[in-house]
N, C-alpha and C. Protein backbone atom coordinates (compact mmCIF):
# COMPACT_ATOMS: atom_id res chain seq x y z
N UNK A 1 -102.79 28.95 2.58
CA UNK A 1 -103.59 29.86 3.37
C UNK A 1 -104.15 29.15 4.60
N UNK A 2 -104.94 27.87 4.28
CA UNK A 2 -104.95 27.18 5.54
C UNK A 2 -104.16 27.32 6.68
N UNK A 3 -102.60 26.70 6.35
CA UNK A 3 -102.00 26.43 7.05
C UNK A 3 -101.40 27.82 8.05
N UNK A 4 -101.48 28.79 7.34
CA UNK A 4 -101.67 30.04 7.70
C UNK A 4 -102.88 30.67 8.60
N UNK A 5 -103.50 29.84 8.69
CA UNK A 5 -104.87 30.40 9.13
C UNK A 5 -104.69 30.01 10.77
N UNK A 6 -104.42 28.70 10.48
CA UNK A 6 -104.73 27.87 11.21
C UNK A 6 -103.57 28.48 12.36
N UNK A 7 -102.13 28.47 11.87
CA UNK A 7 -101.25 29.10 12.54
C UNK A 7 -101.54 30.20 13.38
N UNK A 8 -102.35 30.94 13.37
CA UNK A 8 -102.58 32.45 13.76
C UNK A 8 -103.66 31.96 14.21
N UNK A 9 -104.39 31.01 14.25
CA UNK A 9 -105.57 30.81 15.63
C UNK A 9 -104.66 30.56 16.52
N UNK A 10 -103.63 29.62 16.41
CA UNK A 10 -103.36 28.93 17.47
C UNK A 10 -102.31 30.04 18.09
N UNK A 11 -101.97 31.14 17.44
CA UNK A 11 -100.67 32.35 18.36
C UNK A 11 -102.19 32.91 18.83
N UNK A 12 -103.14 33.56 18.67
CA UNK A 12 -103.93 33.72 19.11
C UNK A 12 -104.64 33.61 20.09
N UNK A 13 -105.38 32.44 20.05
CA UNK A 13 -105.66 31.04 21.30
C UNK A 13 -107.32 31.74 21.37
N UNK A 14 -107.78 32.31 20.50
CA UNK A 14 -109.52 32.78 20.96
C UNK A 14 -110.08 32.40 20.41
N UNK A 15 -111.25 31.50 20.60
CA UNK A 15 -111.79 30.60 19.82
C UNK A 15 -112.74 31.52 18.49
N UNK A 16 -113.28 32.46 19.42
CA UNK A 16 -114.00 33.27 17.88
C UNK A 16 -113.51 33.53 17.01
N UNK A 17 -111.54 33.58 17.14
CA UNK A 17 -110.98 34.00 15.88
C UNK A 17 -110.37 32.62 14.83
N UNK A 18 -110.82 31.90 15.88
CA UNK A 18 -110.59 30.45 14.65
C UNK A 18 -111.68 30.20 13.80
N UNK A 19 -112.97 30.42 14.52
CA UNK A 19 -114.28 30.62 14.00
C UNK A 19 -114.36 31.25 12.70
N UNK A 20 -114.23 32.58 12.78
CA UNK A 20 -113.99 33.76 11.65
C UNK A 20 -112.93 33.30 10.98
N UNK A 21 -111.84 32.35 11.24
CA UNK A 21 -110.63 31.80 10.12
C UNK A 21 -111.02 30.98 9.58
N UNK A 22 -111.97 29.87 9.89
CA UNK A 22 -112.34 28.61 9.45
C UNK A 22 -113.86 28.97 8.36
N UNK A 23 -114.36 30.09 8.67
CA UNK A 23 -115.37 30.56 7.50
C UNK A 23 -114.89 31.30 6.34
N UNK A 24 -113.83 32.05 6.83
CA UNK A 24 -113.35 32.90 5.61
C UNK A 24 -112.51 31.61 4.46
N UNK A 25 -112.04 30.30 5.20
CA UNK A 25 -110.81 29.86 4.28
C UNK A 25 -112.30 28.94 3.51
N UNK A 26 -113.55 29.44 3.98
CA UNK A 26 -114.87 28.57 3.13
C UNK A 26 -115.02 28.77 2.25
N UNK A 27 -115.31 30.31 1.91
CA UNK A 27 -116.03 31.17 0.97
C UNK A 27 -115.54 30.10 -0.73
N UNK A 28 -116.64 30.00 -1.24
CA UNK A 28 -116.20 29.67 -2.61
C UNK A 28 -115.14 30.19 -3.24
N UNK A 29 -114.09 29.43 -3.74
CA UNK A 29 -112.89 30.15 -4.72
C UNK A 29 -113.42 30.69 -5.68
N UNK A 30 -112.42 31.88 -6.23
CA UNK A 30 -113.03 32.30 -7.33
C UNK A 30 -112.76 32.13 -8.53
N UNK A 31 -113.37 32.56 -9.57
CA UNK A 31 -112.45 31.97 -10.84
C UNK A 31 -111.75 33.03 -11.22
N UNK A 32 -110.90 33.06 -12.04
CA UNK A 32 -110.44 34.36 -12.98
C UNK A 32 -111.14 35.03 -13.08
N UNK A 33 -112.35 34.64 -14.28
CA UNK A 33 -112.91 35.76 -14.76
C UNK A 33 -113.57 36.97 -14.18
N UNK A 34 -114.16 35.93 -12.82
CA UNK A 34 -115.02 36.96 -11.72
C UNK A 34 -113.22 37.44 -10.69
N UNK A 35 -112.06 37.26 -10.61
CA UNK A 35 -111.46 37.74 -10.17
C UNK A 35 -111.04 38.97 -10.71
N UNK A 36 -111.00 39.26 -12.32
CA UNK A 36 -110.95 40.11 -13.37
C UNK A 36 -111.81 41.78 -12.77
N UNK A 37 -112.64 41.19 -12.31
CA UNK A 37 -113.96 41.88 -11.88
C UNK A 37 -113.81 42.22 -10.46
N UNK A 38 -113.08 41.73 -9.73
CA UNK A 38 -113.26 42.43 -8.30
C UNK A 38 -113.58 41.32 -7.59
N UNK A 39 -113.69 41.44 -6.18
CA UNK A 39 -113.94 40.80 -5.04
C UNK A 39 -115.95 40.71 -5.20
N UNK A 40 -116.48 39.59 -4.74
CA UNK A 40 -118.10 39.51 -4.88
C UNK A 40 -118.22 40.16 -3.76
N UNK A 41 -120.04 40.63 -4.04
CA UNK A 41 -120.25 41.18 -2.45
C UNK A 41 -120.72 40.37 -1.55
N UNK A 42 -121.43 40.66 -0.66
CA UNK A 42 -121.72 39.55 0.36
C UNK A 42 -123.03 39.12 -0.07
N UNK A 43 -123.70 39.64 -1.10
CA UNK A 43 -124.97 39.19 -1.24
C UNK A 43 -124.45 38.39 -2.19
N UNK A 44 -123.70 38.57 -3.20
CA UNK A 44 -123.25 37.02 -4.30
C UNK A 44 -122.90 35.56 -3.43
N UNK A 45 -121.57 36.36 -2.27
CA UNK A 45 -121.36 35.62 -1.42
C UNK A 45 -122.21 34.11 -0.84
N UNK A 46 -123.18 34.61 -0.71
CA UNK A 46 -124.53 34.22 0.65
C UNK A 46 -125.28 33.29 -0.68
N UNK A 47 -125.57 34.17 -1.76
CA UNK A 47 -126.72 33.03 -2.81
C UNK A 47 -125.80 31.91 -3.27
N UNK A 48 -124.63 31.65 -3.24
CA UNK A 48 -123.52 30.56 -3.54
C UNK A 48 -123.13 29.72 -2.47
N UNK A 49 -123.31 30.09 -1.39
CA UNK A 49 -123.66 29.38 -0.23
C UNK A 49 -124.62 29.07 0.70
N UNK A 50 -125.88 29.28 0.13
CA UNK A 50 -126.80 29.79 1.42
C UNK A 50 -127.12 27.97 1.48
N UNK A 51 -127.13 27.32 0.63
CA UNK A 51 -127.56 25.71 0.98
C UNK A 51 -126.94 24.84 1.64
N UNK A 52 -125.47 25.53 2.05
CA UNK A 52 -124.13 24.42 2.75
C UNK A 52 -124.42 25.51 4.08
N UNK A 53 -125.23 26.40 4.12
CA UNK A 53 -125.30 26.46 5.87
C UNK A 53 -126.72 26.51 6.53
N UNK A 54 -125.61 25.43 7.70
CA UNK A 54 -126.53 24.55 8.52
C UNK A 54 -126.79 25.25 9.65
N UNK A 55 -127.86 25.21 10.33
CA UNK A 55 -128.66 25.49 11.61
C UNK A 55 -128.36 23.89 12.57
N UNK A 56 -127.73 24.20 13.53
CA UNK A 56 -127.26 23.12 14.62
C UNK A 56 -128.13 22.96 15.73
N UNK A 57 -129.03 22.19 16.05
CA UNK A 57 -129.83 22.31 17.33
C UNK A 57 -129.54 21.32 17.83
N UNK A 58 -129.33 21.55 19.50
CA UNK A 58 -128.91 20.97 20.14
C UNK A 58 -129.44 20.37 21.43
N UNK A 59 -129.65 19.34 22.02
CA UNK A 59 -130.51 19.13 23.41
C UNK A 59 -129.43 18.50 24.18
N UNK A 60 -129.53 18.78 25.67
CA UNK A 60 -129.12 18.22 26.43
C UNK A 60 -129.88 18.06 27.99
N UNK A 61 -129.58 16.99 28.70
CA UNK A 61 -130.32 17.01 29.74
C UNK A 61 -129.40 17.46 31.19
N UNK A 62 -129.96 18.62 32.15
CA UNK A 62 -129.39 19.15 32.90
C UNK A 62 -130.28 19.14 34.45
N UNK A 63 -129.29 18.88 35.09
CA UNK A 63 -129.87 18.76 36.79
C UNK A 63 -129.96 20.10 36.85
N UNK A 64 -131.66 19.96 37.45
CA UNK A 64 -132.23 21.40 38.17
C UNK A 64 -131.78 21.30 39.42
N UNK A 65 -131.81 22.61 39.66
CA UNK A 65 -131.25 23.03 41.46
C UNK A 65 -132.71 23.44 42.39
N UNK A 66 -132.73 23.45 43.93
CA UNK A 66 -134.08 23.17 44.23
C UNK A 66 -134.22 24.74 44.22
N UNK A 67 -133.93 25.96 43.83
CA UNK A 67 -134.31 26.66 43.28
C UNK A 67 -135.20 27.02 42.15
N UNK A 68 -135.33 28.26 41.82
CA UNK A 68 -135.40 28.97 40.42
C UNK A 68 -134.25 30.09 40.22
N UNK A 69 -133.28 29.71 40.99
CA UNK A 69 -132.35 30.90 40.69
C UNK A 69 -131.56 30.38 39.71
N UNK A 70 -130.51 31.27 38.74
CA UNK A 70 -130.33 31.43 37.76
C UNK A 70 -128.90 30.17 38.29
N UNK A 71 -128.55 29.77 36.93
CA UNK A 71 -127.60 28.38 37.49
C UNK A 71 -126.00 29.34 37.40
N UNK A 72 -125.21 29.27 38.88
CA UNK A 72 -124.59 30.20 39.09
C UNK A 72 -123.19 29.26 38.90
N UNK A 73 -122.05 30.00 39.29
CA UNK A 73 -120.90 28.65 40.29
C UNK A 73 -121.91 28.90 41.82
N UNK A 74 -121.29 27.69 42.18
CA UNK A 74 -121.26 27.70 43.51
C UNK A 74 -121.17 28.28 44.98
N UNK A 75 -121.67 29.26 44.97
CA UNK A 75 -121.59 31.03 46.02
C UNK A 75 -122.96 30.94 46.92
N UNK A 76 -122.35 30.53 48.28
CA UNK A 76 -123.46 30.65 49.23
C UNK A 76 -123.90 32.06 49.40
N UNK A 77 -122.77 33.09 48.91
CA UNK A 77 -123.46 34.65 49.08
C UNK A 77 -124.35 34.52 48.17
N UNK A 78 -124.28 34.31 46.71
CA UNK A 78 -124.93 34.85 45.70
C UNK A 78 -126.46 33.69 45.57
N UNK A 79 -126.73 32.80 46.39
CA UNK A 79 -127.08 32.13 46.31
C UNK A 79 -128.34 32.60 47.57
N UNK A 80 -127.64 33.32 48.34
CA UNK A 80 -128.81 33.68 49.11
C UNK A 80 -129.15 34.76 49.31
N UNK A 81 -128.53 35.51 48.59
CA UNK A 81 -129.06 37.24 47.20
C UNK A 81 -130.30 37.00 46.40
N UNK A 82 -130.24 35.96 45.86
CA UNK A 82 -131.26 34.92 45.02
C UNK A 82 -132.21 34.72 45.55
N UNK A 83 -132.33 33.84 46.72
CA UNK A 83 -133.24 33.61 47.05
C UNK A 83 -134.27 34.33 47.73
N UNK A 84 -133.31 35.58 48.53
CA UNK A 84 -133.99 36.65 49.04
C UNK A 84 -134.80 37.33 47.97
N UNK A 85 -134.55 37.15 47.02
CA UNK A 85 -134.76 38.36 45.88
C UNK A 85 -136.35 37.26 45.41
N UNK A 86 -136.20 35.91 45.05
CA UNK A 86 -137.20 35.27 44.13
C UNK A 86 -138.04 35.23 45.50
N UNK A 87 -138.14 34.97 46.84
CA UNK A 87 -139.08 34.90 47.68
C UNK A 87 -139.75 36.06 48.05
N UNK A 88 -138.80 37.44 48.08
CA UNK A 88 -139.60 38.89 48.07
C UNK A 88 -140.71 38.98 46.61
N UNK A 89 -140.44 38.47 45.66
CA UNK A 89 -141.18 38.48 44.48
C UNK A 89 -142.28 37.41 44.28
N UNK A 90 -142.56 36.73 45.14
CA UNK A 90 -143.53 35.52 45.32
C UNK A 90 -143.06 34.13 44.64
N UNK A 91 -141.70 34.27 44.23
CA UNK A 91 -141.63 33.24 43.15
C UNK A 91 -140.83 32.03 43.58
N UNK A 92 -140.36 32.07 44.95
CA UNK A 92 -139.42 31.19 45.34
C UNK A 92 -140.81 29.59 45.84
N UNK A 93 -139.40 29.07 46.04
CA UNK A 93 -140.53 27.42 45.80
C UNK A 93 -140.61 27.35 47.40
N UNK A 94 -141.97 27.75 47.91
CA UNK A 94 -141.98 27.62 49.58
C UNK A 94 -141.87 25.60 49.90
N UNK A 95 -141.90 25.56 49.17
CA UNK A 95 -141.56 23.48 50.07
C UNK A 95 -140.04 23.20 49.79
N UNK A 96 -139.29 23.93 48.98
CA UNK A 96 -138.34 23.84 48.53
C UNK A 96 -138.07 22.46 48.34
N UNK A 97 -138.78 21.84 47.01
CA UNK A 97 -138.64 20.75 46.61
C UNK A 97 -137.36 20.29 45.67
N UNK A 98 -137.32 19.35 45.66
CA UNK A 98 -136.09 18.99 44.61
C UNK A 98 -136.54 18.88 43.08
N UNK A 99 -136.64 19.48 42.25
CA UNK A 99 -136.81 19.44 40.62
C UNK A 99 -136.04 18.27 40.20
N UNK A 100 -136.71 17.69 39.40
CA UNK A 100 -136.07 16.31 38.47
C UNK A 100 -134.80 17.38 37.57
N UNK A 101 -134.63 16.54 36.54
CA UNK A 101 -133.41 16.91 35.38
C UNK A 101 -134.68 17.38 34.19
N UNK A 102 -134.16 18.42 33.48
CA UNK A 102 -135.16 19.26 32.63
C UNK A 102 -133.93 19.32 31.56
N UNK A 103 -134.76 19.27 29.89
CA UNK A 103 -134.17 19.25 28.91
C UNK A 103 -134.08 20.98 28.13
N UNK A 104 -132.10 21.16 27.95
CA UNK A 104 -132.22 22.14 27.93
C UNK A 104 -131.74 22.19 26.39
N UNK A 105 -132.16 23.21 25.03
CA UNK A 105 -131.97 23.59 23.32
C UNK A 105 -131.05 24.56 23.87
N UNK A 106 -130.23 24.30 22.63
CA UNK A 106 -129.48 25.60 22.54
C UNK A 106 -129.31 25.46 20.63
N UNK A 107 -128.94 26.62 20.22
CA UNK A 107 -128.66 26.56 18.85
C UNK A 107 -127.76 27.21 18.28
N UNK A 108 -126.93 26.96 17.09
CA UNK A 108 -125.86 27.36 16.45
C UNK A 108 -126.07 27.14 15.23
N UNK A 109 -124.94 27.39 14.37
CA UNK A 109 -124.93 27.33 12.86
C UNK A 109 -122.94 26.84 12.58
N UNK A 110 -123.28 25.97 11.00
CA UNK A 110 -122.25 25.53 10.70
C UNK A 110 -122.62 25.44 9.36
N UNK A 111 -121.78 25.31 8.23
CA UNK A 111 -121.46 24.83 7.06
C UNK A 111 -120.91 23.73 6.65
N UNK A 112 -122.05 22.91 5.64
CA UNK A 112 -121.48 21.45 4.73
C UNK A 112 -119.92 21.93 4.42
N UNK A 113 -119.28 21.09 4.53
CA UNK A 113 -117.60 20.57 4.09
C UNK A 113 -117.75 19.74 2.82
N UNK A 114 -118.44 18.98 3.15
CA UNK A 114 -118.07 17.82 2.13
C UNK A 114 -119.51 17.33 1.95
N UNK A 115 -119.97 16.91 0.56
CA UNK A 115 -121.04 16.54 -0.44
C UNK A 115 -121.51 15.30 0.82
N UNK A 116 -120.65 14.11 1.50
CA UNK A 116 -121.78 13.50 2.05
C UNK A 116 -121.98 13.50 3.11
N UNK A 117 -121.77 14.96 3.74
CA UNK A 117 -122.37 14.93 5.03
C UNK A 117 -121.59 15.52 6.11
N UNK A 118 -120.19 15.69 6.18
CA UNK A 118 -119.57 16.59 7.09
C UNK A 118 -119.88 17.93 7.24
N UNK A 119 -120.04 18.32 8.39
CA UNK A 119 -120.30 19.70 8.82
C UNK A 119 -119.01 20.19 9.56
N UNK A 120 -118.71 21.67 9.89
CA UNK A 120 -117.79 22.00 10.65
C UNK A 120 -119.05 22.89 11.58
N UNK A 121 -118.82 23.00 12.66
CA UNK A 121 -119.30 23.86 13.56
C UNK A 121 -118.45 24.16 14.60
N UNK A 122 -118.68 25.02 15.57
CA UNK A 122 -117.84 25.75 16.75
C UNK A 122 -118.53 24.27 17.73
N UNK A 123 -117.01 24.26 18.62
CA UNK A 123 -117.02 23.23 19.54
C UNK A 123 -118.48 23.76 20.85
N UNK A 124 -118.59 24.96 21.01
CA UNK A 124 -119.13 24.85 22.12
C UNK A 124 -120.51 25.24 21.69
N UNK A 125 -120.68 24.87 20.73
CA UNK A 125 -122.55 24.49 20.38
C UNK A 125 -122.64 22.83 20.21
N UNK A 126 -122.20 22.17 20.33
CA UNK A 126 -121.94 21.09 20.62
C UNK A 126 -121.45 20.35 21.53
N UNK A 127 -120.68 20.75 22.59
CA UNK A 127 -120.15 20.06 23.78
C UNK A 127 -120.51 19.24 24.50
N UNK A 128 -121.87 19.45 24.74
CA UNK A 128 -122.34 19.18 26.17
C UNK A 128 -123.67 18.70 25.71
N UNK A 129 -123.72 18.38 24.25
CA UNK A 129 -125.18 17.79 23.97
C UNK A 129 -125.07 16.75 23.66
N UNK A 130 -126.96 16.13 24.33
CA UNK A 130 -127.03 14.84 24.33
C UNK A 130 -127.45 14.56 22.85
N UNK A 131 -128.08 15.33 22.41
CA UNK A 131 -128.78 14.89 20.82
C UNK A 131 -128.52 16.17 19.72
N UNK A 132 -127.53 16.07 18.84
CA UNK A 132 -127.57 16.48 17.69
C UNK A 132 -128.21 16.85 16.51
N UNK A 133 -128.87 17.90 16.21
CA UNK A 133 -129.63 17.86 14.75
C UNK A 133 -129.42 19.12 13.41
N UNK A 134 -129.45 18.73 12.47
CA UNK A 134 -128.43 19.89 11.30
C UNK A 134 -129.85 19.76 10.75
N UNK A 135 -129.94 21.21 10.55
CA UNK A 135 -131.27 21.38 9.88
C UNK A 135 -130.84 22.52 8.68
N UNK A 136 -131.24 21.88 7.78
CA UNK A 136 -130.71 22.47 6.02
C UNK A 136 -131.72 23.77 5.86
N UNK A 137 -131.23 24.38 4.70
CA UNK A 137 -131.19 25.80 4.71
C UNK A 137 -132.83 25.45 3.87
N UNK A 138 -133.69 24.26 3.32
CA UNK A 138 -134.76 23.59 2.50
C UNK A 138 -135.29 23.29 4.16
N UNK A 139 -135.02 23.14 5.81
CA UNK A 139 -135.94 22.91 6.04
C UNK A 139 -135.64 21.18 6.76
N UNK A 140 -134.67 20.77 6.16
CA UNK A 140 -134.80 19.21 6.47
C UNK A 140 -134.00 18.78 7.53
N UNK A 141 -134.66 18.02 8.72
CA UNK A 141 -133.86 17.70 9.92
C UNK A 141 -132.75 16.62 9.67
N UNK A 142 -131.90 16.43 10.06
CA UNK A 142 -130.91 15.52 9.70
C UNK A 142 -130.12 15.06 11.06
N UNK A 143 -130.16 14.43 11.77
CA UNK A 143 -129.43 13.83 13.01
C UNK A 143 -128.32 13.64 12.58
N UNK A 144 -127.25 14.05 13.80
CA UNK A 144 -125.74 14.44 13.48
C UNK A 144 -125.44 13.62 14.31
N UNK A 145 -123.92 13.12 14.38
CA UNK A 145 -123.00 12.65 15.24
C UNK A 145 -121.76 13.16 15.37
N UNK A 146 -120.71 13.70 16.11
CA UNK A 146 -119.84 14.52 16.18
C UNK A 146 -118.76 13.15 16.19
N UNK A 147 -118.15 14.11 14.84
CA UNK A 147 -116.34 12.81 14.54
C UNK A 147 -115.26 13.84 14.51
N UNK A 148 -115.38 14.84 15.44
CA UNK A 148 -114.12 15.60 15.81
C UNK A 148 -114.59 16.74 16.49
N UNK A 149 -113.45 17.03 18.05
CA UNK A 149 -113.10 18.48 17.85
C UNK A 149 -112.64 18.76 18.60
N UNK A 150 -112.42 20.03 18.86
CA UNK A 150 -110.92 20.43 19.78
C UNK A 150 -111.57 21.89 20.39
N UNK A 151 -111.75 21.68 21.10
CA UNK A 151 -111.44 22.96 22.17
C UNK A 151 -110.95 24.28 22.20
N UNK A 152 -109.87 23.91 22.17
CA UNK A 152 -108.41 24.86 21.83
C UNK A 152 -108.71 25.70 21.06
N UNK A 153 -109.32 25.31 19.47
CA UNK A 153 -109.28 25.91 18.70
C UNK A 153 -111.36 26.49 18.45
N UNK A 154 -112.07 25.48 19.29
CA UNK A 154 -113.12 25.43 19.29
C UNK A 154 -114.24 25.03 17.87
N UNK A 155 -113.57 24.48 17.22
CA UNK A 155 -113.91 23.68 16.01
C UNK A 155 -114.46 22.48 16.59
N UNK A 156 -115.60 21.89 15.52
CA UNK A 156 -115.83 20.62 15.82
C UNK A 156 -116.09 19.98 14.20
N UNK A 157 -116.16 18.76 14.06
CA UNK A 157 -117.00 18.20 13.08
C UNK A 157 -118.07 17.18 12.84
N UNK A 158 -118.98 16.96 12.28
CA UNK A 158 -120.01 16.50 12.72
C UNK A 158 -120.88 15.89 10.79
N UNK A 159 -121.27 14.38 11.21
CA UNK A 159 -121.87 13.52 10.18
C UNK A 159 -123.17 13.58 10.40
N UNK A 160 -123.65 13.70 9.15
CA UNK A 160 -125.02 13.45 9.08
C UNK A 160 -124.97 12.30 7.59
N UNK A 161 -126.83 11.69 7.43
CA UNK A 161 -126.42 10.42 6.38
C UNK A 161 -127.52 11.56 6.12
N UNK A 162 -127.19 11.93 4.33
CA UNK A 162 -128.51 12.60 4.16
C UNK A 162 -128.67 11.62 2.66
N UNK A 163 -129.95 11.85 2.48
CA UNK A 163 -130.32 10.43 0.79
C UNK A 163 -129.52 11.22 -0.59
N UNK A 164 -129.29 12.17 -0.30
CA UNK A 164 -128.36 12.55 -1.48
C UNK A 164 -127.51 13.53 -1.17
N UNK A 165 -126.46 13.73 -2.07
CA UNK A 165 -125.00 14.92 -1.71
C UNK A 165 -125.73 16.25 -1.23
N UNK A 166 -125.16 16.68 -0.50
CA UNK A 166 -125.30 18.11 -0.13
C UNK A 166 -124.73 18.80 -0.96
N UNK A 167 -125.09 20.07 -1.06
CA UNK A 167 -124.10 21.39 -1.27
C UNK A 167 -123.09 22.00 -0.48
N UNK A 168 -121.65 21.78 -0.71
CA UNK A 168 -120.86 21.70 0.32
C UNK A 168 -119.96 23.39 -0.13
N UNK A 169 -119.17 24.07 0.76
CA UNK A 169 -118.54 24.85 0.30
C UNK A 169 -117.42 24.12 0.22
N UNK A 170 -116.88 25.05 -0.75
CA UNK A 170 -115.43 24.86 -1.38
C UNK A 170 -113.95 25.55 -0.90
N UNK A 171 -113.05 25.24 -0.43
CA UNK A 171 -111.93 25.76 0.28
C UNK A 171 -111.13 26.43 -0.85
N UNK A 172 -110.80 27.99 -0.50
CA UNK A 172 -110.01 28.48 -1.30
C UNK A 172 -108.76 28.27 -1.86
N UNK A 173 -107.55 28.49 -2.40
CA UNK A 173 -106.08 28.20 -2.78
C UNK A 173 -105.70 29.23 -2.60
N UNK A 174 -106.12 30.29 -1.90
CA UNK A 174 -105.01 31.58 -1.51
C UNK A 174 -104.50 31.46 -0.86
């Protein structure tokens, strides 16, 4: 099924649908007996996993522009749409000073892989950050380091040292 999965991201090529492939091939396997019984719902689902998913916060440091306009591409039109607009509103910077570099959070979510510490998360909650942190479903900060990922598919993976095994999900055999 993996290898299947994985195949059809890549005819694909959209990273959200590798996303949605790489969680579904998560879900705990099932056993017989509860297969006997039907598919779980999403609330069985969620209490069998809720401890292998992680909250990803992320910092990075980013050059301010001597604006307050919104960080665009590069468009001298749209750029002086902007400024017309934040100086009619009192808000534009009359000395038009240069702003230092300002630290910018962003946040995501990923799931334990493996008992000591691998996470999988989407590549682009991670890209571009300077400091890593996996914060457990108990609450506990854990500093990450990223040991893979790809773009393409928009996967990443990412270590944390935590003092004992995590709760990791388990990869299916379908």
């Amino acid at each position: 099924m993996l290898g299947t999965l994985v195949q059809f991201a890549r005819q694909i090529r959209q990273p959200a649908l590798a996303a949605v492939a790489a969680a579904a091939i998560a879900v705990p396997a099932v056993s017989t007996a509860s297969a006997a019984r039907g598919p779980d719902t999403i609330a069985d689902v969620s209490e069998k996993v809720i401890d292998a998913v992680v909250n990803i916060s992320t910092s990075q440091k980013v050059e301010a522009r001597n604006s307050p306009m919104p960080q665009l591409p590069n468009d001298p039109q749209l750029d002086e749409l902007f400024r017309d607009f934040f100086n009619r509103r009192g808000q534009g910077d009359p000395q038009n000073r240069e702003r230092g570099p300002r630290r910018v959070n962003s946040l995501g979510s990923g799931f334990i892989i493996d008992p000591s510490g691998i996470v999988v998360t989407n590549n682009h909650v991670i890209s571009e950050a300077d400091e890593i942190t996996v914060i457990l479903n108990d609450g506990a900060r854990l500093k990450a380091e990223i040991i893979g990922k790809d773009q393409k598919t928009d996967i990443a993976l990412l270590r944390v040292k935590p003092d004992k095994p995590l709760k990791a999900v388990t990869f299916g055999d379908s």
